[in-house]
PDB file of N, CA and C in Angstrom:
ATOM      1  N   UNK A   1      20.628  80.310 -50.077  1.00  0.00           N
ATOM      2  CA  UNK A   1      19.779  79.772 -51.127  1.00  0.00           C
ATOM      3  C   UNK A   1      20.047  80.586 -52.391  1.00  0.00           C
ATOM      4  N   UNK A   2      20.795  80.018 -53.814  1.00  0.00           N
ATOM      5  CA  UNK A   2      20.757  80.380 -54.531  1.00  0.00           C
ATOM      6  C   UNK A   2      19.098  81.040 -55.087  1.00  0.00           C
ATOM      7  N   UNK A   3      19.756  81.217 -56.610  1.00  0.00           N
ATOM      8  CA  UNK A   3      18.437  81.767 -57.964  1.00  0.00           C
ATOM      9  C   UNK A   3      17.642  80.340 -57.865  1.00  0.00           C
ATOM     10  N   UNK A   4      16.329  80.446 -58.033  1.00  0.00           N
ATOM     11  CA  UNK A   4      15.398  78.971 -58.139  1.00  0.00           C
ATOM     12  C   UNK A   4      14.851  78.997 -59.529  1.00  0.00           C
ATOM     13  N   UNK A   5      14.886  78.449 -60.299  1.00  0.00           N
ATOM     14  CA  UNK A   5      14.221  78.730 -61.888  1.00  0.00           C
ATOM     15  C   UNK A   5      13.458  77.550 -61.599  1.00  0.00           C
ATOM     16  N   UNK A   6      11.821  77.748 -62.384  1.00  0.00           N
ATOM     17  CA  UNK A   6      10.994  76.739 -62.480  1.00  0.00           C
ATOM     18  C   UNK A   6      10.586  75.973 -61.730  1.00  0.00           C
ATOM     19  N   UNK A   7      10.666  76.669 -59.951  1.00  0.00           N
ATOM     20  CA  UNK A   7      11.013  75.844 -58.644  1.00  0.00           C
ATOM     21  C   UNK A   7       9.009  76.315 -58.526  1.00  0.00           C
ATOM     22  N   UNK A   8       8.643  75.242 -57.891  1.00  0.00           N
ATOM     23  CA  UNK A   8       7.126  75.301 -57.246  1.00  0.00           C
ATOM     24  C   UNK A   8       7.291  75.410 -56.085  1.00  0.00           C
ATOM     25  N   UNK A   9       6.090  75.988 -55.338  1.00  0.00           N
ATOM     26  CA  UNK A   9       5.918  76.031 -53.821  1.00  0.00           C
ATOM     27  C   UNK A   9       6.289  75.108 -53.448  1.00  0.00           C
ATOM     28  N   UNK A  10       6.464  73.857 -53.646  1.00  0.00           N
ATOM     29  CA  UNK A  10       6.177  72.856 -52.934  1.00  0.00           C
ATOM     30  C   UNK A  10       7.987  72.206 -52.862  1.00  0.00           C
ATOM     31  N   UNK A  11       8.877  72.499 -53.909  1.00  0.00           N
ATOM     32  CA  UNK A  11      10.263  72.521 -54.190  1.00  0.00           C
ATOM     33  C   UNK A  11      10.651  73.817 -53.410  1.00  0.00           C
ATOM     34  N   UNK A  12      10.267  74.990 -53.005  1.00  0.00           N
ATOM     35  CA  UNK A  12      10.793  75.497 -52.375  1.00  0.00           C
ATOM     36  C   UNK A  12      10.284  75.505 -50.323  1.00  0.00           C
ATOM     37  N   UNK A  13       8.816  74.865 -49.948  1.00  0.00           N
ATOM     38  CA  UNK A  13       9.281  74.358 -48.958  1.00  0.00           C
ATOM     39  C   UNK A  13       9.618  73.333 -48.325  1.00  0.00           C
ATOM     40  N   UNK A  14      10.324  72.496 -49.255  1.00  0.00           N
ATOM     41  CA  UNK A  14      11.241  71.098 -49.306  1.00  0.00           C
ATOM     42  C   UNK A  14      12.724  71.677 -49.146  1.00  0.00           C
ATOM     43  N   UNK A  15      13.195  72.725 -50.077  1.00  0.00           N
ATOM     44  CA  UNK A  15      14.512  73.299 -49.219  1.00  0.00           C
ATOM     45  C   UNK A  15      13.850  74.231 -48.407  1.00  0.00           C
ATOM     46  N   UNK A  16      13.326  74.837 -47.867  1.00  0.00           N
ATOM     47  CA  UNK A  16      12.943  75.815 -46.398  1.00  0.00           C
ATOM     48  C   UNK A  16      13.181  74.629 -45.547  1.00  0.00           C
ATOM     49  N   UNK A  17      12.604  73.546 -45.715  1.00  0.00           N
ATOM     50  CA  UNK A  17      12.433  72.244 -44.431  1.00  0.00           C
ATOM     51  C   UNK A  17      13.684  71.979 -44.049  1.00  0.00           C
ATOM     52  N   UNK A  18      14.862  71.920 -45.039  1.00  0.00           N
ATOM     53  CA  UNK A  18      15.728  71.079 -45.431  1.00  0.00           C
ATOM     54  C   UNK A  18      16.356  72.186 -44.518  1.00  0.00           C
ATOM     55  N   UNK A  19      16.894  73.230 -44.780  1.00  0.00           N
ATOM     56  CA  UNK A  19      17.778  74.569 -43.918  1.00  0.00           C
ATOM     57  C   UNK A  19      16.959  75.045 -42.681  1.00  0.00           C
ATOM     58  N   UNK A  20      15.748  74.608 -42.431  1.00  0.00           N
ATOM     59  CA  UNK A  20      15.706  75.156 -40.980  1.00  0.00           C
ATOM     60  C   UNK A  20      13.884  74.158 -40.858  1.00  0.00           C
ATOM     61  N   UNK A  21      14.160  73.161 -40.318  1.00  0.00           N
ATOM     62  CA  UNK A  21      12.811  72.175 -40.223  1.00  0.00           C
ATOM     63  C   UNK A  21      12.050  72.397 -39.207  1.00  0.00           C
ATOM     64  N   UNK A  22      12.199  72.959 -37.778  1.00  0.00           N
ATOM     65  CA  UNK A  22      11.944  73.553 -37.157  1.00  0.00           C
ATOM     66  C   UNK A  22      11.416  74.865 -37.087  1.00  0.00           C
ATOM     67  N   UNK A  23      11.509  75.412 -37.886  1.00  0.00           N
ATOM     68  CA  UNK A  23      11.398  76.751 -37.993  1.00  0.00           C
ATOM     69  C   UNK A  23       9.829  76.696 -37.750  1.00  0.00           C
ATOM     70  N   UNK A  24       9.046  78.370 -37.311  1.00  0.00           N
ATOM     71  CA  UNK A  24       8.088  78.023 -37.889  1.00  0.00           C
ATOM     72  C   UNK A  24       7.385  79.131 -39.027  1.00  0.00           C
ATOM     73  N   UNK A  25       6.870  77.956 -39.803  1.00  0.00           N
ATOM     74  CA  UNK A  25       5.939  78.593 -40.860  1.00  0.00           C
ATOM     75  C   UNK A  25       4.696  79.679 -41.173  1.00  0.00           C
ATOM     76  N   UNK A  26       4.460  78.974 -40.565  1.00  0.00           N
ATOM     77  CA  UNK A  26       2.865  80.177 -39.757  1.00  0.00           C
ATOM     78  C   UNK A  26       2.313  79.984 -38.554  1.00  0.00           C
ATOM     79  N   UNK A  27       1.711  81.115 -38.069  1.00  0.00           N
ATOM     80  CA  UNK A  27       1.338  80.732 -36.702  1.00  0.00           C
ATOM     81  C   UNK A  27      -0.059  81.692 -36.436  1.00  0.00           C
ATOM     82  N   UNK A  28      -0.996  80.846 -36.161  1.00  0.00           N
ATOM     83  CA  UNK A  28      -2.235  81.205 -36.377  1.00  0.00           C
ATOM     84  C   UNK A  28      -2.931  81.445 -35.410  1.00  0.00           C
ATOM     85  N   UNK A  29      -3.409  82.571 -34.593  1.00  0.00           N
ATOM     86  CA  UNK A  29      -3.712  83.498 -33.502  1.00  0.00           C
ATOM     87  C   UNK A  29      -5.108  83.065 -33.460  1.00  0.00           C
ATOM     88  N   UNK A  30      -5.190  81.997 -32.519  1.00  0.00           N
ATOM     89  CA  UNK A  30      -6.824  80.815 -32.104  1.00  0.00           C
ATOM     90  C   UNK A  30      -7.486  81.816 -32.070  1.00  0.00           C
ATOM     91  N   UNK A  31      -7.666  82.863 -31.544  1.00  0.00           N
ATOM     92  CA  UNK A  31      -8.370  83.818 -30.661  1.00  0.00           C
ATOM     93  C   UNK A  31      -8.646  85.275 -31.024  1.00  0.00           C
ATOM     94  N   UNK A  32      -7.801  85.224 -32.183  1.00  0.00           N
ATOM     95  CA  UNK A  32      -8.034  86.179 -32.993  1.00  0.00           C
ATOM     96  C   UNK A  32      -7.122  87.104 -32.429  1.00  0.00           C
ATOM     97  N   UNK A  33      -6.187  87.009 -31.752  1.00  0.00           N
ATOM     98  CA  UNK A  33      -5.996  88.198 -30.354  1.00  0.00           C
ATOM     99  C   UNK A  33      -4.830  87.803 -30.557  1.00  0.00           C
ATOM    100  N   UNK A  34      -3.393  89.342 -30.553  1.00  0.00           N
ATOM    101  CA  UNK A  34      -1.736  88.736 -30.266  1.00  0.00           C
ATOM    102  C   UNK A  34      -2.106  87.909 -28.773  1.00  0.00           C
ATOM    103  N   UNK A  35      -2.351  88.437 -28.139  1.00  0.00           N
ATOM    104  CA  UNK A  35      -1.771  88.423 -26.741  1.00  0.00           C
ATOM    105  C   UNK A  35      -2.838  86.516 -26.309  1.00  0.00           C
ATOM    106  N   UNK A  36      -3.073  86.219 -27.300  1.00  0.00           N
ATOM    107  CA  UNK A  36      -4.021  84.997 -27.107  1.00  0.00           C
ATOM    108  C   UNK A  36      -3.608  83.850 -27.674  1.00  0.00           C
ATOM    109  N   UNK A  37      -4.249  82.285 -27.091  1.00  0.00           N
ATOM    110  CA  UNK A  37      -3.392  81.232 -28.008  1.00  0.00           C
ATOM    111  C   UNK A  37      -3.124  81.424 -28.886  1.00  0.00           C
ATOM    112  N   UNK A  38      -2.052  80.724 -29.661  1.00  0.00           N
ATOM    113  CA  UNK A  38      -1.798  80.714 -30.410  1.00  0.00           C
ATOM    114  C   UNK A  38      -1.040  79.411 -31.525  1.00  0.00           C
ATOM    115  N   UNK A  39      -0.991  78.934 -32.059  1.00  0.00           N
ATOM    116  CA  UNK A  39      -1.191  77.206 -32.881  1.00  0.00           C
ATOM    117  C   UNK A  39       0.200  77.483 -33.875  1.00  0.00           C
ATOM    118  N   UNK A  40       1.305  76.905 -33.885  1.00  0.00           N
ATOM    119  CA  UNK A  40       2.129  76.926 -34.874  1.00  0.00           C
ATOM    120  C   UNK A  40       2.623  75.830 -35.965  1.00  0.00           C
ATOM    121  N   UNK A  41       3.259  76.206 -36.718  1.00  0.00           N
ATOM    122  CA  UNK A  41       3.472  74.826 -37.942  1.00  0.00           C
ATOM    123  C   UNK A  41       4.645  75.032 -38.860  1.00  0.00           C
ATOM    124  N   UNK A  42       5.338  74.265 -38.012  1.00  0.00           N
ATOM    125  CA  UNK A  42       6.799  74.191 -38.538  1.00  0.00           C
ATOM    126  C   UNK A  42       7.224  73.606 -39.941  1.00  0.00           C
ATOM    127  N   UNK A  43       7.765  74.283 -40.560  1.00  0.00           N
ATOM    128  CA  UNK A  43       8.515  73.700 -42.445  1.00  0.00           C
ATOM    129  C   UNK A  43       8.282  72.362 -42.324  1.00  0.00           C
ATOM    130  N   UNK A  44       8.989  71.655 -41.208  1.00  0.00           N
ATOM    131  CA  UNK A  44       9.111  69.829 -41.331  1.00  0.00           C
ATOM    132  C   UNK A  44       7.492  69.559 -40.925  1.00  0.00           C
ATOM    133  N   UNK A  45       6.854  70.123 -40.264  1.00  0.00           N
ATOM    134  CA  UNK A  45       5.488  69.676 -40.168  1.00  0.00           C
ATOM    135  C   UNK A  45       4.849  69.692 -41.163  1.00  0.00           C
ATOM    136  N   UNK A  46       4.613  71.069 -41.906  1.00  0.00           N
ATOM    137  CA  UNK A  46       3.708  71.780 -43.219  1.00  0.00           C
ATOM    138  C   UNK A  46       4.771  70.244 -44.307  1.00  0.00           C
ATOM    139  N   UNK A  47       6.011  70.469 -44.496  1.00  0.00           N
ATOM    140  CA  UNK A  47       5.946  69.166 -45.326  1.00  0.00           C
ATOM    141  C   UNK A  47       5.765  68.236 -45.196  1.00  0.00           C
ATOM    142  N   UNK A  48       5.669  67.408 -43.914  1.00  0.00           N
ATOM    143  CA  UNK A  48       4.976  66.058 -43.589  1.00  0.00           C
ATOM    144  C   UNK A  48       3.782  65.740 -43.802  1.00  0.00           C
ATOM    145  N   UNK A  49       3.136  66.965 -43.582  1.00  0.00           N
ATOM    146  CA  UNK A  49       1.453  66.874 -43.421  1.00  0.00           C
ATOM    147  C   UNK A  49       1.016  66.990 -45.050  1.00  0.00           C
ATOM    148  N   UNK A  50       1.753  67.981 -45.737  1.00  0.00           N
ATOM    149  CA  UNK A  50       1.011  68.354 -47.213  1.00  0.00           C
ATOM    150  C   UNK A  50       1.878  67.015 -48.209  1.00  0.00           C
ATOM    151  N   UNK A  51       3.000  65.966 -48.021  1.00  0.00           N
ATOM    152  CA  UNK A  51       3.201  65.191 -48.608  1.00  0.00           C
ATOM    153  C   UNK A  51       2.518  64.124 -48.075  1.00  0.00           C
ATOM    154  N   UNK A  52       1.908  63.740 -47.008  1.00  0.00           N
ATOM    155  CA  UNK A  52       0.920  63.045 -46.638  1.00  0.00           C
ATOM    156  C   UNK A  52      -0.242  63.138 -47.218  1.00  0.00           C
ATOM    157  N   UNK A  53      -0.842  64.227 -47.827  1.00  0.00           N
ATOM    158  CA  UNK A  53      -2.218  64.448 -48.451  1.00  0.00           C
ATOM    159  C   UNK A  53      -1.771  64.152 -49.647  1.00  0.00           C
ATOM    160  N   UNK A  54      -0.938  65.150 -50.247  1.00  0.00           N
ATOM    161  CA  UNK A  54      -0.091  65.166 -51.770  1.00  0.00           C
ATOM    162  C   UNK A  54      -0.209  63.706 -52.185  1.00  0.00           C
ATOM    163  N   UNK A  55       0.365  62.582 -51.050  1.00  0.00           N
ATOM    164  CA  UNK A  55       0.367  61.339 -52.089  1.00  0.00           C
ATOM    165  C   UNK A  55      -0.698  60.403 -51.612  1.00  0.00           C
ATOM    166  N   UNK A  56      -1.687  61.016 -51.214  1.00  0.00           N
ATOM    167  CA  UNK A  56      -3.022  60.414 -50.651  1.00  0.00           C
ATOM    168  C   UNK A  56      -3.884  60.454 -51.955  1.00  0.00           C
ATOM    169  N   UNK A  57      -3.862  61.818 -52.407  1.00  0.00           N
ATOM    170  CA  UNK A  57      -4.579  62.430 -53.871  1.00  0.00           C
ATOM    171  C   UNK A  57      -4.574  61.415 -55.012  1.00  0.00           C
ATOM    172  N   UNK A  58      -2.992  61.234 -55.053  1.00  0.00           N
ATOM    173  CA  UNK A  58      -2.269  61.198 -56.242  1.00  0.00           C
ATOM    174  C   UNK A  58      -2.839  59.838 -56.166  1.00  0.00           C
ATOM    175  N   UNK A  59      -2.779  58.739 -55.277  1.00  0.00           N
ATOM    176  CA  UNK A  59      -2.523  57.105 -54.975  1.00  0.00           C
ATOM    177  C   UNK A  59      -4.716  57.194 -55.373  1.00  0.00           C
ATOM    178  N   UNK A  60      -5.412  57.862 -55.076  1.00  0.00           N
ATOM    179  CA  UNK A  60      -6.702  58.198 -55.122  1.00  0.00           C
ATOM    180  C   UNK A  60      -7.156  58.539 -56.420  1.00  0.00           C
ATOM    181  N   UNK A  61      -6.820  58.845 -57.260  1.00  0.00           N
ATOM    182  CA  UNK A  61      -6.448  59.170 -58.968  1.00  0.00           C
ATOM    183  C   UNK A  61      -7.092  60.365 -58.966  1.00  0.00           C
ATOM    184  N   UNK A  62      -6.808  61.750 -58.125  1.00  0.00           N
ATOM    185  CA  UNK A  62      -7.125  62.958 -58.133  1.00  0.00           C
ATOM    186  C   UNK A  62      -6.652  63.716 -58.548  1.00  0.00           C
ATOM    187  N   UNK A  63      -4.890  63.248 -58.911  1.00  0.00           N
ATOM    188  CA  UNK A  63      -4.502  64.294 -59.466  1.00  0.00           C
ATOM    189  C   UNK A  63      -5.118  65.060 -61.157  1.00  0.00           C
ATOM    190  N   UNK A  64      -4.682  66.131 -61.105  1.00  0.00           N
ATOM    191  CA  UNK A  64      -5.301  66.929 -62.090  1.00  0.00           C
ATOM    192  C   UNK A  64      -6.865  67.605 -62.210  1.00  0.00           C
ATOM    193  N   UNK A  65      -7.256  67.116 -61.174  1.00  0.00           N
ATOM    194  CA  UNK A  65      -8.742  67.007 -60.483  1.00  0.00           C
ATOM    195  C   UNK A  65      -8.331  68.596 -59.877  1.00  0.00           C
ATOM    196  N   UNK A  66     -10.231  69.141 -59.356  1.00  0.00           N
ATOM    197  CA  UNK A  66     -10.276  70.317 -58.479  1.00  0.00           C
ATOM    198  C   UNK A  66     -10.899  69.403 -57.073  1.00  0.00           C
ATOM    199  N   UNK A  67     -10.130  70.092 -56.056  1.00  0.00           N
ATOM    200  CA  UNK A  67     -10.363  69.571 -54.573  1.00  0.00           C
ATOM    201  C   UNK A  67     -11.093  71.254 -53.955  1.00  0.00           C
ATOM    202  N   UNK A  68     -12.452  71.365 -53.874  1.00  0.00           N
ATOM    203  CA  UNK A  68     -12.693  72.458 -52.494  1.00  0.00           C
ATOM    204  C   UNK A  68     -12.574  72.251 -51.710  1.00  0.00           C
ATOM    205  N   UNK A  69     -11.709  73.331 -50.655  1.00  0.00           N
ATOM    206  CA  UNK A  69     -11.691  72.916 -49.724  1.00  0.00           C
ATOM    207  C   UNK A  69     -12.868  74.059 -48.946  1.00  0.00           C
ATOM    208  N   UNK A  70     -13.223  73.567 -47.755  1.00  0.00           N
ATOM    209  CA  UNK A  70     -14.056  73.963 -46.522  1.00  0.00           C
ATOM    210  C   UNK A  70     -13.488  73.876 -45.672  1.00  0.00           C
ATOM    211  N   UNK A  71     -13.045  74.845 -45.016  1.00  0.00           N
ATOM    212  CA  UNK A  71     -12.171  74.664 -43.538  1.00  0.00           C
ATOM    213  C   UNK A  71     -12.629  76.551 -42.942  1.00  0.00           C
ATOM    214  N   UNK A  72     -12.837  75.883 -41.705  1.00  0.00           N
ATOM    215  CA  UNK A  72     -13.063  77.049 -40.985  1.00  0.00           C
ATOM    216  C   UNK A  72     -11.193  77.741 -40.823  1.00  0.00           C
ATOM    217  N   UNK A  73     -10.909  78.687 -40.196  1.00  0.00           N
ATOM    218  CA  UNK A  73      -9.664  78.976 -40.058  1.00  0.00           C
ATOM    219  C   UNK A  73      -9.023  79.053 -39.057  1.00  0.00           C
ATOM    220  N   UNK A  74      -8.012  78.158 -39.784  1.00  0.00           N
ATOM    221  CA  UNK A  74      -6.817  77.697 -39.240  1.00  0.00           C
ATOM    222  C   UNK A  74      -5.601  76.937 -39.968  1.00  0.00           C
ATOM    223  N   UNK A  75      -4.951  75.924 -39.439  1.00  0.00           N
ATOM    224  CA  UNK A  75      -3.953  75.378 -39.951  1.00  0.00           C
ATOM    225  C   UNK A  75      -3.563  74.540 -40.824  1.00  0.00           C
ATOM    226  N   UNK A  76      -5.332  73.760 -40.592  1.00  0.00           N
ATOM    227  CA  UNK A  76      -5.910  72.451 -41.722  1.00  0.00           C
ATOM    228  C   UNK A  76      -5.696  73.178 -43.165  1.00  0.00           C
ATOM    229  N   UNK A  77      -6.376  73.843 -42.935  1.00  0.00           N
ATOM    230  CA  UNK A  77      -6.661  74.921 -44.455  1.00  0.00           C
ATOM    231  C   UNK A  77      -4.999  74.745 -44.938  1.00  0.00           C
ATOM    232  N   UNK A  78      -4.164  75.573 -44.310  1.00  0.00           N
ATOM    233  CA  UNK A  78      -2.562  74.884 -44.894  1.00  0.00           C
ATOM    234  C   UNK A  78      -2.197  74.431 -45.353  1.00  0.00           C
ATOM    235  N   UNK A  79      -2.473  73.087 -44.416  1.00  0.00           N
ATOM    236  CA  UNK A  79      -1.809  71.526 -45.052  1.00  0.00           C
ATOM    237  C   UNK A  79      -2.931  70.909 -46.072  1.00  0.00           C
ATOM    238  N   UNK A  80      -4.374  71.289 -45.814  1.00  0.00           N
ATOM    239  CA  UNK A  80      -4.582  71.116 -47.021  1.00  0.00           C
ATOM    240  C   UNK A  80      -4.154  71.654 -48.365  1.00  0.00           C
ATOM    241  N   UNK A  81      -4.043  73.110 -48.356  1.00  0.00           N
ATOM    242  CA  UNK A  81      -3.723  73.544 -49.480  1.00  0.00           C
ATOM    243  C   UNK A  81      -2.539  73.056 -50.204  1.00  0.00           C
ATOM    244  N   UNK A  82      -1.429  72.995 -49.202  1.00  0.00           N
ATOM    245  CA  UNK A  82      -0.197  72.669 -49.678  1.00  0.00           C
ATOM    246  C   UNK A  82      -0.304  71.254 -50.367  1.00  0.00           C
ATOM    247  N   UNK A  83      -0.641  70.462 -49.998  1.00  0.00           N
ATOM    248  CA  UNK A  83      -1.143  68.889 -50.115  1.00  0.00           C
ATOM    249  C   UNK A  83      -1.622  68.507 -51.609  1.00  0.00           C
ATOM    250  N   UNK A  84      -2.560  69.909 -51.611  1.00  0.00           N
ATOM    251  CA  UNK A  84      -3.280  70.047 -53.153  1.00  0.00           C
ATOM    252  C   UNK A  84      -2.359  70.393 -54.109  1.00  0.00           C
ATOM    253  N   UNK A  85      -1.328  70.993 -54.224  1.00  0.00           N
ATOM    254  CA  UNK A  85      -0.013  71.328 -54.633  1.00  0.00           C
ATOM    255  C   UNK A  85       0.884  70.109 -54.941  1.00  0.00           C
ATOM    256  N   UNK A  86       1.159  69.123 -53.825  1.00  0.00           N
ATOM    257  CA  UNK A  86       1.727  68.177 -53.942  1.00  0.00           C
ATOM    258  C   UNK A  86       1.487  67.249 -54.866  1.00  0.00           C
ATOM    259  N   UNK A  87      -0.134  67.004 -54.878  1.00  0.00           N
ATOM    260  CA  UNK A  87      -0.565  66.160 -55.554  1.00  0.00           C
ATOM    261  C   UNK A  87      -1.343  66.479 -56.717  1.00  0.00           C
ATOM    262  N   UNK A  88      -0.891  67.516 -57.372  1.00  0.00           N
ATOM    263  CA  UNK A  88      -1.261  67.762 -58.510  1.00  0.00           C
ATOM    264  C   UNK A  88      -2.258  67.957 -58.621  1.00  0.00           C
ATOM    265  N   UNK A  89      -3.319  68.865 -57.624  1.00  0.00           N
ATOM    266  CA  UNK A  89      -4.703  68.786 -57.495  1.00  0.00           C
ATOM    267  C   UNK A  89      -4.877  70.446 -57.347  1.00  0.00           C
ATOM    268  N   UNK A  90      -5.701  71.163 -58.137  1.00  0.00           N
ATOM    269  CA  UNK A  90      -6.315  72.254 -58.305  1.00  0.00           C
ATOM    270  C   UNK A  90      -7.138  72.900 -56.546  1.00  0.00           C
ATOM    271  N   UNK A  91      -6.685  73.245 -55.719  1.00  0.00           N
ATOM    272  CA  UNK A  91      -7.266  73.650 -54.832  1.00  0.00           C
ATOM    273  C   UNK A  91      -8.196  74.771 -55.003  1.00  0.00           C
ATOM    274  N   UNK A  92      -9.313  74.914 -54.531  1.00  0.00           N
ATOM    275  CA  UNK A  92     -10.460  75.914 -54.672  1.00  0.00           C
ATOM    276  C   UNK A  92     -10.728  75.828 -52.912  1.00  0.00           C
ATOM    277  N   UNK A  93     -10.292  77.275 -52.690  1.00  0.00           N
ATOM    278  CA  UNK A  93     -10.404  77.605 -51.102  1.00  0.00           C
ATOM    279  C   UNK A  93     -12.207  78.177 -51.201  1.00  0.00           C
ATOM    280  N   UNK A  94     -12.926  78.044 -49.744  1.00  0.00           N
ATOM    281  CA  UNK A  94     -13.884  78.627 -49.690  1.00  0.00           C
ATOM    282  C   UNK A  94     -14.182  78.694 -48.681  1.00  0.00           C
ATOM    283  N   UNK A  95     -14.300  80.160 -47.905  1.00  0.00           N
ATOM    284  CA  UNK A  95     -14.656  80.141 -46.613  1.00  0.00           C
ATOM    285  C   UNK A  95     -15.867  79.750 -45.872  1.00  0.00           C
ATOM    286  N   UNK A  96     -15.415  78.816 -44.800  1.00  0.00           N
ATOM    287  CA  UNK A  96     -15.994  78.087 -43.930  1.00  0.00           C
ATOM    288  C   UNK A  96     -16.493  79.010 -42.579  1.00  0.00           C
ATOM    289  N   UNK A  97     -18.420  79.216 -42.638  1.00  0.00           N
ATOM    290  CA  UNK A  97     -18.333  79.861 -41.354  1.00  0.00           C
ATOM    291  C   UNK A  97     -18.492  78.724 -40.521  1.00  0.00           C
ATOM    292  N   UNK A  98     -18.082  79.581 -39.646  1.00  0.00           N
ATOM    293  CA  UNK A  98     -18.455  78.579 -37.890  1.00  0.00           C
ATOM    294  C   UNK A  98     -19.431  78.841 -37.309  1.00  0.00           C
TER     295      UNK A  98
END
C-alpha cells in the first residue's frame, strides 16, 4: 500500500477489504476474558455491514445529520460507526449500560 493523501477511513477500509477481506478487523472478547468467547469481524464484513447502513442514511436524507448511537459493547457499535462515516452522518457514540 502506497502514500494515501486525502484518503478517509472508509477509502482506506475499502483497500484493507480489497488486499485481505477475510482478515479480521476486530475481535471483541464477549466475556470480557482472553481465554473466553470471543465475536470477530472481518474487513469484507465491517465493509458490507457499514456500506449497508452508509447507504441506508444517505437514501433516508441523513446525511450531514448527527446519528447517536446507543449500543451496549460490542460489534454493532462498529458497523454502526463505520456506516455513519459512509453516509456522511456525524456519529455521537454514548455508552450503553446493560
Amino acid at each position: 500500500m502506497g502514500p494515501l493523501v486525502n484518503s478517509s477511513i472508509v477509502d482506506l477500509l475499502r483497500l484493507r477489504k480489497a488486499e485481505q477481506e477475510s482478515g479480521i478487523v476486530y475481535r471483541f472478547l464477549a466475556t470480557g476474558d482472553v481465554d473466553g468467547e470471543t465475536v470477530e469481524l472481518t474487513y469484507g464484513d465491517l465493509e458490507r455491514q457499514s456500506l449497508a447502513i452508509g447507504t441506508w442514511l444517505q437514501a433516508a436524507g441523513y446525511s450531514n445529520s448527527r446519528a447517536l448511537l446507543l449500543y451496549p459493547p460490542g460489534l454493532d457499535f462498529v458497523s454502526s460507526f463505520y456506516g455513519c462515516l459512509a453516509g456522511a452522518v456525524v456519529a455521537v457514540p454514548h455508552h450503553c449500560r446493560v
